[in-house]
N, C-alpha and C. Protein backbone atom coordinates (compact mmCIF):
# COMPACT_ATOMS: atom_id res chain seq x y z
N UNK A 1 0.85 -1.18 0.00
CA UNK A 1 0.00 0.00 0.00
C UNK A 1 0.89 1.23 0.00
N UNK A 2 0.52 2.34 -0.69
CA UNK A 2 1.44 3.06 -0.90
C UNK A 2 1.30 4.21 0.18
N UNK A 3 2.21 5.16 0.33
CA UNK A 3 2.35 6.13 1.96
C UNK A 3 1.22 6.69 2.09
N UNK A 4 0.41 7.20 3.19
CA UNK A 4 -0.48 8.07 3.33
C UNK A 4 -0.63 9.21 2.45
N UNK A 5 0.37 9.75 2.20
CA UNK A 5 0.39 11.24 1.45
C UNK A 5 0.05 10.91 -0.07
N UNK A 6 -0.01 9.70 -0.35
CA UNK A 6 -0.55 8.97 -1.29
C UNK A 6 -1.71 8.36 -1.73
N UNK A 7 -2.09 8.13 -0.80
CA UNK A 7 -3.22 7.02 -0.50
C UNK A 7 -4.48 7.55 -1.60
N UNK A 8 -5.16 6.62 -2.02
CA UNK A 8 -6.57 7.24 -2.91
C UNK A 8 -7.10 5.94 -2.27
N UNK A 9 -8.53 7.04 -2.16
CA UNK A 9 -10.00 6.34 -1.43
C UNK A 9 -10.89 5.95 -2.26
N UNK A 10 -12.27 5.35 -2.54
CA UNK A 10 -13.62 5.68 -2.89
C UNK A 10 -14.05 6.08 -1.71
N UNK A 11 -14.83 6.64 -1.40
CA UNK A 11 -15.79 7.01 -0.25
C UNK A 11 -17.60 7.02 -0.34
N UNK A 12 -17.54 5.89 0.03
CA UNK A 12 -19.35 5.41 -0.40
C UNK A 12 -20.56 5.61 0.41
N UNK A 13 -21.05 6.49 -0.11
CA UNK A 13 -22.29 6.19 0.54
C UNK A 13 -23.46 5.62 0.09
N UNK A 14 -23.62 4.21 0.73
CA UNK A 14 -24.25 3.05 0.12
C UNK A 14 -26.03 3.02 0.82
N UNK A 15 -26.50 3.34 -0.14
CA UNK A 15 -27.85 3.17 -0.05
C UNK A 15 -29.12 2.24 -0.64
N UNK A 16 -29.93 1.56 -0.18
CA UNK A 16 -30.61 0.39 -0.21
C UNK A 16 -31.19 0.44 -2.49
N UNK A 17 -31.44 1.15 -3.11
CA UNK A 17 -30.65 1.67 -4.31
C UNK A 17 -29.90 2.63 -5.23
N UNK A 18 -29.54 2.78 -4.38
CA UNK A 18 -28.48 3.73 -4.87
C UNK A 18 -26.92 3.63 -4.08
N UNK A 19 -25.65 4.42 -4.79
CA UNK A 19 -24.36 4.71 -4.63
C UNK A 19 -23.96 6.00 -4.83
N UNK A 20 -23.92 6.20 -4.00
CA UNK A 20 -22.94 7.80 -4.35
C UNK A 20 -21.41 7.73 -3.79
N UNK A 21 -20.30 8.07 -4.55
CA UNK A 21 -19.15 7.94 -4.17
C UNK A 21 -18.20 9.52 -4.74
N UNK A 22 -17.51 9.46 -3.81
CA UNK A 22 -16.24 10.48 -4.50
C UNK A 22 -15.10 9.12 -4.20
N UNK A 23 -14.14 9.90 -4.83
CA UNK A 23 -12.82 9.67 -5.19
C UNK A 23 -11.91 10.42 -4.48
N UNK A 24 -10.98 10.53 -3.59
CA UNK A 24 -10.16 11.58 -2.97
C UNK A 24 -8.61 11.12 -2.90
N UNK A 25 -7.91 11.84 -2.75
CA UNK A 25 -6.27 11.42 -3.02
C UNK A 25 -6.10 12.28 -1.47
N UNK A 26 -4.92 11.07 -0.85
CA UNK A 26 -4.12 12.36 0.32
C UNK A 26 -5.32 13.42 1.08
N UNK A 27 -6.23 12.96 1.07
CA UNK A 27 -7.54 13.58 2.25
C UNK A 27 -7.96 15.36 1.44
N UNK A 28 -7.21 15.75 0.35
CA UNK A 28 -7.32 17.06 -0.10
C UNK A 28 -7.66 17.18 -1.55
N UNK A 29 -7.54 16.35 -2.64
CA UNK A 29 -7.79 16.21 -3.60
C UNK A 29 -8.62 15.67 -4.56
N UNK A 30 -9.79 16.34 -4.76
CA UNK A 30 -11.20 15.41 -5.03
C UNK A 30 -10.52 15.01 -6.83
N UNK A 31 -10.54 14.20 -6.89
CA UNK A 31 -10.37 13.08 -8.20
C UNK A 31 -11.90 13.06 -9.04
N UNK A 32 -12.73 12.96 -8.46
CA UNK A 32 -14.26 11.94 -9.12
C UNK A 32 -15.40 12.10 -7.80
N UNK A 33 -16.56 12.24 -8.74
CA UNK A 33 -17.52 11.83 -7.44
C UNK A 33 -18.61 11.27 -8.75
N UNK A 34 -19.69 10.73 -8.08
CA UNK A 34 -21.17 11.04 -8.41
C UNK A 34 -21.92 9.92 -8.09
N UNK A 35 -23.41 9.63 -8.62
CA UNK A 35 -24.21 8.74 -7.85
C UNK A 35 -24.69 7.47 -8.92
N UNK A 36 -24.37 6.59 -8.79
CA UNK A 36 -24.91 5.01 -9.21
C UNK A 36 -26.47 4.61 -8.72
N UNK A 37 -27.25 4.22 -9.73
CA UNK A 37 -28.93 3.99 -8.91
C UNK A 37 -28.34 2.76 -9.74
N UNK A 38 -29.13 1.45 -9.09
CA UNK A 38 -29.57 0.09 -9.27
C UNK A 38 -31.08 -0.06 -8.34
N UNK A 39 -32.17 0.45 -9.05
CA UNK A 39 -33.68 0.38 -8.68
C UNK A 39 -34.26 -0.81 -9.09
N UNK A 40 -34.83 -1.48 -7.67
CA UNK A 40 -35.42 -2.48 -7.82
C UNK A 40 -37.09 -2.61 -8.79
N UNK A 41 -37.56 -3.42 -8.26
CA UNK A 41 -39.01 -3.32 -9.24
C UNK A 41 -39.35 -3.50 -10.67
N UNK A 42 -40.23 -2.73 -10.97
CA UNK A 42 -40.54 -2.70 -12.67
C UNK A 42 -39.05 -1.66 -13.09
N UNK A 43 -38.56 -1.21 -12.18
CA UNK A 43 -37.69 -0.33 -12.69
C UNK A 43 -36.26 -0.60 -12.54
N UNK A 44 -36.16 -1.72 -12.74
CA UNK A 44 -34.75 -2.65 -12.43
C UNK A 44 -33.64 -2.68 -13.24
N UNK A 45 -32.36 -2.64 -12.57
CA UNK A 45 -31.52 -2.31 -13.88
C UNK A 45 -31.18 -3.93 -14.06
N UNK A 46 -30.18 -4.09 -15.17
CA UNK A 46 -29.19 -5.66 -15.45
C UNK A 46 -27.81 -5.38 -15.29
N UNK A 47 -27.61 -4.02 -14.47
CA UNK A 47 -26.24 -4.01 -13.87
C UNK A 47 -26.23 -4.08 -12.50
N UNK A 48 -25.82 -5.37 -11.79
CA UNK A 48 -25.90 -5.25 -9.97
C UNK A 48 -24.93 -4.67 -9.67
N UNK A 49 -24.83 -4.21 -8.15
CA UNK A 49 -24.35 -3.47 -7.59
C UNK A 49 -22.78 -3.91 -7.84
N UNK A 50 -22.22 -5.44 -7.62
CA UNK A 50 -20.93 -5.71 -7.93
C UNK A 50 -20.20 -5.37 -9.10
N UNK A 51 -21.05 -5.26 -9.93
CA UNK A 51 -20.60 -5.06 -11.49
C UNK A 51 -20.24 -3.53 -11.56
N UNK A 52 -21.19 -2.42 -10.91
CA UNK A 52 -21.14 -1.49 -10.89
C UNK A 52 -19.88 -0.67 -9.75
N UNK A 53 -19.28 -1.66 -9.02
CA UNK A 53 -18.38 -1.95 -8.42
C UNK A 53 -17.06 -2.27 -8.56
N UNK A 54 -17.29 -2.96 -9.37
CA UNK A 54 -15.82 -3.48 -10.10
C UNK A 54 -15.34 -2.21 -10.92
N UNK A 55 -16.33 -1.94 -12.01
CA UNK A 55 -15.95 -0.55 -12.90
C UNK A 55 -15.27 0.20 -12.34
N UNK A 56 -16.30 0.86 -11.02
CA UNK A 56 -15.89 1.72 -10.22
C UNK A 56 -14.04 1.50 -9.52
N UNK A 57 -13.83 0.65 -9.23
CA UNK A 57 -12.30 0.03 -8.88
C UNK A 57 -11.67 -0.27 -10.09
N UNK A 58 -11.70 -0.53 -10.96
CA UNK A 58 -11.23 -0.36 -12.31
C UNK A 58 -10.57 0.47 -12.69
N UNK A 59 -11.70 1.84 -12.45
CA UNK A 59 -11.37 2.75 -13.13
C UNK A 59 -10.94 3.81 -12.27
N UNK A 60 -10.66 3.60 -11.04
CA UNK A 60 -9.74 4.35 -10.04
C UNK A 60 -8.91 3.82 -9.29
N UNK A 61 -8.99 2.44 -8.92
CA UNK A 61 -7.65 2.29 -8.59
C UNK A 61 -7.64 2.59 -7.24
N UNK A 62 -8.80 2.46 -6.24
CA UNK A 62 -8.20 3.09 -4.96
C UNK A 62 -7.25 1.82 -4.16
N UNK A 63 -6.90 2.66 -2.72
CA UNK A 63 -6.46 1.64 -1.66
C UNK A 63 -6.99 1.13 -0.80
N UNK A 64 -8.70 2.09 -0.64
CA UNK A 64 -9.36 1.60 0.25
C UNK A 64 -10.54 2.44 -0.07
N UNK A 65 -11.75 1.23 0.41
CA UNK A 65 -13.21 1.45 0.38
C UNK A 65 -13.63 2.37 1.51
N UNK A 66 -13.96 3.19 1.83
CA UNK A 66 -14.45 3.00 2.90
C UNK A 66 -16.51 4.12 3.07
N UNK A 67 -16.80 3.67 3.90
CA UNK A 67 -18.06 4.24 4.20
C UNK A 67 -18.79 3.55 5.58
N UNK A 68 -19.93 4.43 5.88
CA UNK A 68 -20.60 4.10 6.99
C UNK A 68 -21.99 3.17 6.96
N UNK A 69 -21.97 1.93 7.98
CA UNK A 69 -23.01 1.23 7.97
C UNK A 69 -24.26 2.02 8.20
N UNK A 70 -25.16 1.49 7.15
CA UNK A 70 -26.68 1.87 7.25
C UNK A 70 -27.80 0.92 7.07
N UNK A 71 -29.07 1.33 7.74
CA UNK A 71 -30.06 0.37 8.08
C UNK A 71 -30.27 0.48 6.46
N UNK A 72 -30.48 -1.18 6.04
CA UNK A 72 -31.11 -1.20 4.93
C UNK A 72 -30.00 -1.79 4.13
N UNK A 73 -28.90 -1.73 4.29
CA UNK A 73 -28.36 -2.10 3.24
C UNK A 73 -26.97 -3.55 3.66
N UNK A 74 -27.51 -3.96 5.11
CA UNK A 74 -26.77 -5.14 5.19
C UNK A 74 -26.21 -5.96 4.45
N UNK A 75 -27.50 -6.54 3.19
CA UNK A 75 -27.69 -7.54 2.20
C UNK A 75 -26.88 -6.87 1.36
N UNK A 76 -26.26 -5.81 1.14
CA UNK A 76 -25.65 -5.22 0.13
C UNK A 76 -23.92 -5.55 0.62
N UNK A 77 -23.54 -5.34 1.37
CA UNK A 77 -22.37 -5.18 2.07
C UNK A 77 -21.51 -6.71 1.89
N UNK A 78 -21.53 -7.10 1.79
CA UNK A 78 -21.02 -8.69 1.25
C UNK A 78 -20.90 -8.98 0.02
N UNK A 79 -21.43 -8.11 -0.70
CA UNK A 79 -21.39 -8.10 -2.04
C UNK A 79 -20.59 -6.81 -2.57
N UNK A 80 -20.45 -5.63 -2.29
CA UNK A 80 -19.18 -4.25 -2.20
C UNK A 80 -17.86 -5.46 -1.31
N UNK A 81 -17.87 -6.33 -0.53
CA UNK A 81 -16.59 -6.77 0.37
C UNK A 81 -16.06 -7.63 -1.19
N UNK A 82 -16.49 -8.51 -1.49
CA UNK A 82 -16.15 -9.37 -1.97
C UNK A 82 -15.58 -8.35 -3.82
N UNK A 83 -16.05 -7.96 -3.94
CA UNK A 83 -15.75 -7.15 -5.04
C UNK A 83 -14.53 -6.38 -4.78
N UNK A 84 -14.54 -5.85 -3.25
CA UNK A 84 -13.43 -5.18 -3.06
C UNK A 84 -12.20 -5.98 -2.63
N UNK A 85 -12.26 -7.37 -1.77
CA UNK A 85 -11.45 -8.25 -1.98
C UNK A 85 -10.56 -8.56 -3.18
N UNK A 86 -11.43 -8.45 -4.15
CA UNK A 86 -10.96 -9.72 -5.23
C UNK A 86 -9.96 -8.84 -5.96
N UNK A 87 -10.03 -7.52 -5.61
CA UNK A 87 -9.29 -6.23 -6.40
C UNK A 87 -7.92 -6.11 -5.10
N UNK A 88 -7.85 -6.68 -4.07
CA UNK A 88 -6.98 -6.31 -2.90
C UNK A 88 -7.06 -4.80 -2.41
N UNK A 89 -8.58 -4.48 -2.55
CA UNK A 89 -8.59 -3.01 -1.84
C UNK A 89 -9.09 -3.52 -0.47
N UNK A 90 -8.30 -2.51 0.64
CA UNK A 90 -9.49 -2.57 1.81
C UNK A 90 -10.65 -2.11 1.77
N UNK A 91 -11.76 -2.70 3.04
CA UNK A 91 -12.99 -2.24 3.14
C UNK A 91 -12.96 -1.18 4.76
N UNK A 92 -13.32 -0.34 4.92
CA UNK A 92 -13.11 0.32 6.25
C UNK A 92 -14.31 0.69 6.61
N UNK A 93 -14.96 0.67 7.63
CA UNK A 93 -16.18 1.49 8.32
C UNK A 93 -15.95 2.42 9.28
N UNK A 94 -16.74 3.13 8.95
CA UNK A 94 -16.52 4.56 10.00
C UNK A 94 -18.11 4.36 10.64
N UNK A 95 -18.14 4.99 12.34
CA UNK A 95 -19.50 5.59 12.80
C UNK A 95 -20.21 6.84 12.39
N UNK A 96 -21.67 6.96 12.41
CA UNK A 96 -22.05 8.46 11.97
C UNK A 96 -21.53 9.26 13.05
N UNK A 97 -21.01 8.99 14.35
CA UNK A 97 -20.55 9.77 15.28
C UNK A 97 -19.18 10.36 14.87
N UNK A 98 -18.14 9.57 14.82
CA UNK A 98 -17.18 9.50 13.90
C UNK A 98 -16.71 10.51 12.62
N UNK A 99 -17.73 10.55 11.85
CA UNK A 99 -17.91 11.30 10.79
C UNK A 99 -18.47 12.53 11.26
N UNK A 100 -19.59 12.90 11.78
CA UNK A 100 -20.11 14.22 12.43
C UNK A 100 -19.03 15.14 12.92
N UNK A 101 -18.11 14.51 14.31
CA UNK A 101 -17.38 15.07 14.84
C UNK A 101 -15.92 15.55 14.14
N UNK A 102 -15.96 15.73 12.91
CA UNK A 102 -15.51 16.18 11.45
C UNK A 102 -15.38 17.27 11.18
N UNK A 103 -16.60 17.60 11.70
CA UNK A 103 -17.65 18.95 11.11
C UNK A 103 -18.20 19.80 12.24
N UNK A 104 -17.53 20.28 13.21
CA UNK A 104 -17.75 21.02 14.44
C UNK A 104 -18.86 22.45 14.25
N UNK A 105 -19.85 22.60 14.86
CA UNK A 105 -20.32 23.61 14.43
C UNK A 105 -21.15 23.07 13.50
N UNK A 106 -21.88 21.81 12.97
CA UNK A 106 -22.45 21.72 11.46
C UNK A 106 -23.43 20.86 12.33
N UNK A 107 -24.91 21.19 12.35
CA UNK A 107 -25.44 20.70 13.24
C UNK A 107 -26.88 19.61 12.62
N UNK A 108 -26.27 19.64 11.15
CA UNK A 108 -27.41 18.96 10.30
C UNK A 108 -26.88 18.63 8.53
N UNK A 109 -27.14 17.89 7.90
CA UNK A 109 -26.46 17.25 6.78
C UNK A 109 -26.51 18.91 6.12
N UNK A 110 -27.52 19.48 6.04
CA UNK A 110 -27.57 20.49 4.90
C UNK A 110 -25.84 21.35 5.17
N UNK A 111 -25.75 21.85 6.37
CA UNK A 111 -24.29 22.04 7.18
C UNK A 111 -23.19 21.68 6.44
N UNK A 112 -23.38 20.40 6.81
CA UNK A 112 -21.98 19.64 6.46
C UNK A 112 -21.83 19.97 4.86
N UNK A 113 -22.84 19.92 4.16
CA UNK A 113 -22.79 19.47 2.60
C UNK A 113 -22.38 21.12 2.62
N UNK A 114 -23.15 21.90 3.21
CA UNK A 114 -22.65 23.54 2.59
C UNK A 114 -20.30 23.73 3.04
N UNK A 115 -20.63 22.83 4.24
CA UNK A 115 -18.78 23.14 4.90
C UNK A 115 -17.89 22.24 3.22
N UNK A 116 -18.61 21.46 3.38
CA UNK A 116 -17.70 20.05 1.98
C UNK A 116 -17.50 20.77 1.00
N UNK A 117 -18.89 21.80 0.29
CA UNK A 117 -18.88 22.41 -1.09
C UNK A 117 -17.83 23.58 -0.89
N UNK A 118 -17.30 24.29 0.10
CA UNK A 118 -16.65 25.45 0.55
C UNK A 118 -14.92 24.63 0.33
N UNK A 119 -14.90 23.51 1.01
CA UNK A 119 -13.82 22.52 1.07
C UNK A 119 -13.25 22.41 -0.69
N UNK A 120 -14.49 21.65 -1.57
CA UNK A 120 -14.05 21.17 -2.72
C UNK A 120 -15.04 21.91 -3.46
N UNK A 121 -14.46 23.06 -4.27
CA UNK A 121 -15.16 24.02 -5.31
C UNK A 121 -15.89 23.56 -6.10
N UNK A 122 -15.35 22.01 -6.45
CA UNK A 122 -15.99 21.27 -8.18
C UNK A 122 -17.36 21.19 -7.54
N UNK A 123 -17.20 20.96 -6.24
CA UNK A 123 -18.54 20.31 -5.72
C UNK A 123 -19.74 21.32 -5.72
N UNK A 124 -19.38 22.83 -5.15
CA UNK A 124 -20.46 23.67 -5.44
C UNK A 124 -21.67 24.36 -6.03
N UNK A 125 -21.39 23.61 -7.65
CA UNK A 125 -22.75 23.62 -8.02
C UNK A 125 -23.01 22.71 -8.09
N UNK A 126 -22.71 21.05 -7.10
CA UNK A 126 -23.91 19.82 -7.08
C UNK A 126 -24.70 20.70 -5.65
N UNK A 127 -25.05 21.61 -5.42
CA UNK A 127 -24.56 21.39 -3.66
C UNK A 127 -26.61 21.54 -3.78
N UNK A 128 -27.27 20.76 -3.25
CA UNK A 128 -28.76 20.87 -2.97
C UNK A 128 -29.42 22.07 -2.38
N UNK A 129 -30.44 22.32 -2.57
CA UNK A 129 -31.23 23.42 -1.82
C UNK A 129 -31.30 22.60 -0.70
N UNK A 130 -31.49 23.59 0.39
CA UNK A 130 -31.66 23.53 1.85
C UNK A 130 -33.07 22.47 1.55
N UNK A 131 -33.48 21.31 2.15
CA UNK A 131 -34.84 20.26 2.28
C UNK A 131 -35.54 20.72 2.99
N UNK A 132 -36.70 20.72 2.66
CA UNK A 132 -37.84 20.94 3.43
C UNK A 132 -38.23 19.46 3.67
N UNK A 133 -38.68 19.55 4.90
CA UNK A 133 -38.80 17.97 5.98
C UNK A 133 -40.37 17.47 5.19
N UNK A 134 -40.90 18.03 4.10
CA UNK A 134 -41.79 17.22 3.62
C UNK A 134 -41.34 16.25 2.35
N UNK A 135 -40.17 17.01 2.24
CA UNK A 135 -39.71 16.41 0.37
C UNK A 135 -38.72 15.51 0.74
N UNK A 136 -38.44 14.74 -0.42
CA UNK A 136 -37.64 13.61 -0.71
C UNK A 136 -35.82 14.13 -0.32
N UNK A 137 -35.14 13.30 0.10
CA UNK A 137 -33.87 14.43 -0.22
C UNK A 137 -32.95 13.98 -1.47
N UNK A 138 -32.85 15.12 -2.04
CA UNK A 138 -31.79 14.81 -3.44
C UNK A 138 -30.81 13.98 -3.21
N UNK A 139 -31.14 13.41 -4.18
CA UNK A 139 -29.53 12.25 -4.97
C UNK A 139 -28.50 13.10 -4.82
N UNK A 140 -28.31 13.90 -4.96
CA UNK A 140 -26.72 14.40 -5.32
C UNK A 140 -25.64 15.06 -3.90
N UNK A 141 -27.43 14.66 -2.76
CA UNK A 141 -27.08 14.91 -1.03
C UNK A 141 -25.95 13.46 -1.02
N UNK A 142 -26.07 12.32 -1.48
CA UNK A 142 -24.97 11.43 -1.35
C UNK A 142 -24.01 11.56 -1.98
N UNK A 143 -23.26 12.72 -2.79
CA UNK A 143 -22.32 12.64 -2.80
C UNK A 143 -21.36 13.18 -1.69
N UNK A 144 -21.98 14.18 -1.15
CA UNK A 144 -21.82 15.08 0.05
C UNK A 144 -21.87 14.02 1.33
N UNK A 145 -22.52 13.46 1.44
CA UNK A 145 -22.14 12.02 2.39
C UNK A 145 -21.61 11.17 2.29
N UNK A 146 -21.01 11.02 1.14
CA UNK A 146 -19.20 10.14 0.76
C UNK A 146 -18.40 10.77 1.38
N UNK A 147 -18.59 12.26 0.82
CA UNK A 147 -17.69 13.19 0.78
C UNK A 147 -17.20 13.07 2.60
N UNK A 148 -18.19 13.82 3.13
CA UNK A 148 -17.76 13.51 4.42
C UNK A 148 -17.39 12.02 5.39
N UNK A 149 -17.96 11.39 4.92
CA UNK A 149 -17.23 9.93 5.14
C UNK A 149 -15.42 10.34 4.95
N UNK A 150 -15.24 10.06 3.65
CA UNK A 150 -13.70 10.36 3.80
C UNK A 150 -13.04 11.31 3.74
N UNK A 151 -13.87 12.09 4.33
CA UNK A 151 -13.21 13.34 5.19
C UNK A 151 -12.50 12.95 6.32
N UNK A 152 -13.41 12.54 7.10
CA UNK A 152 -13.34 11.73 8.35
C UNK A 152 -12.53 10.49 8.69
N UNK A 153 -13.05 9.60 7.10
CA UNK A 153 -11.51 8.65 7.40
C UNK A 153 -9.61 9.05 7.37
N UNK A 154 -9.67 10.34 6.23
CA UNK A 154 -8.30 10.95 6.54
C UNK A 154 -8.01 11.45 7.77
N UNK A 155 -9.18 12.21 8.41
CA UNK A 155 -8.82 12.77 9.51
C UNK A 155 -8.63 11.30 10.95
N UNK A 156 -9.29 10.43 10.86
CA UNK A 156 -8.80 9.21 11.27
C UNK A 156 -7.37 8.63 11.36
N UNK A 157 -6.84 8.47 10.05
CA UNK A 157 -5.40 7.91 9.63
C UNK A 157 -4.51 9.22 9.80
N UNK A 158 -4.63 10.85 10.25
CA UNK A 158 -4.11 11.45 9.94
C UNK A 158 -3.71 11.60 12.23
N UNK A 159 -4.95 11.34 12.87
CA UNK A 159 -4.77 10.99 14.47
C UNK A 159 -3.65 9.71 14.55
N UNK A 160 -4.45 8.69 13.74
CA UNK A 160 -3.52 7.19 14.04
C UNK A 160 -1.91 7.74 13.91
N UNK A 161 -1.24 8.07 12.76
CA UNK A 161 -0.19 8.17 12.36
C UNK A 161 0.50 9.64 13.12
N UNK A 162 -0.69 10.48 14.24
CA UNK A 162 0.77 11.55 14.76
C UNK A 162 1.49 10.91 16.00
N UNK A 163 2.71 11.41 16.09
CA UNK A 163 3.37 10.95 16.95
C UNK A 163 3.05 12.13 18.38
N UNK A 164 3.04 11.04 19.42
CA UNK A 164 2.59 11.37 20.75
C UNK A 164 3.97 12.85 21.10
N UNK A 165 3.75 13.55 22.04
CA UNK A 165 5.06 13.94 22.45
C UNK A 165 5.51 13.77 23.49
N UNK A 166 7.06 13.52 23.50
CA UNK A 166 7.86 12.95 24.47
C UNK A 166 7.49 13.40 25.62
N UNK A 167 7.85 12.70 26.60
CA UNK A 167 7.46 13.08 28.04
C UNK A 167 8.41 14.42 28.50
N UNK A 168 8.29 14.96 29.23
CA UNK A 168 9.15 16.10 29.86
C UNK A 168 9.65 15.60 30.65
């Protein structure tokens, strides 16, 4: 695996149908983002989620998966592992606690997604209108919840790897 200052992610946020992912290099460099639907029903695709998976690792090359467990998509998660296995990427999970405490001061997704778009410029015109608690929330809110996923995992590997200081 190559040094931290190196490292490239996907950062997924995996939803019961849908994917939204960015791409990030070294915790500062957005590469790629956007959102994958595989809709069940009359409205079903003939690309499953692994297939749509593999591409995705294909065609970036990361070192590691990572994203946060969510209700709903258990049955999915064994199927992103094994895809990401077979490529020798890791799989990593982060908590929503974890990820929040990221974003100090950001006291609700609309927050975070406005701090991320300020972070990564490309991102600013995906960035959603503020939701009203009757409407659906936009697709393009998961890219902004990748986004902060591996925000959070750099800032993770970036705690693991400082060195303590010597005692006095």
């Amino acid at each position: 695996m190559p040094s931290f200052d190196l490292e490239r992610i996907i950062a997924v946020d995996l939803r019961p149908q849908s994917l939204g992912y960015v791409v990030l290099e070294a915790g500062d460099s957005l590469i790629d983002w956007g959102v994958k639907d595989f809709p069940g029903g009359a409205y079903s695709v003939r690309i499953p989620l692994r297939a749509k998976v593999n591409d995705l690792l294909a065609a970036c090359v990361p070192d590691a998966i990572v994203l946060r467990r969510r209700a709903g998509t258990d049955a999915m998660l064994p199927e992103l592992e094994q895809a990401a296995k077979a490529r020798g990427v890791e799989v990593s999970f982060l908590t929503r606690r974890t990820v929040k405490s990221y974003f100090p001061g950001c006291r609700n997704k609309d927050q975070i997604a406005s701090a991320i778009s300020e972070r990564f410029l490309d991102l600013r015109l995906l960035l959603p209108p503020k939701r009203k608690i009757w409407k659906k929330e936009y697709k393009r809110m998961r890219i902004f919840d990748a986004a902060a996923t591996g925000i959070a995992y750099f800032g993770e590997k970036q705690k693991q790897t400082a060195a303590p200081f010597p005692p006095s």
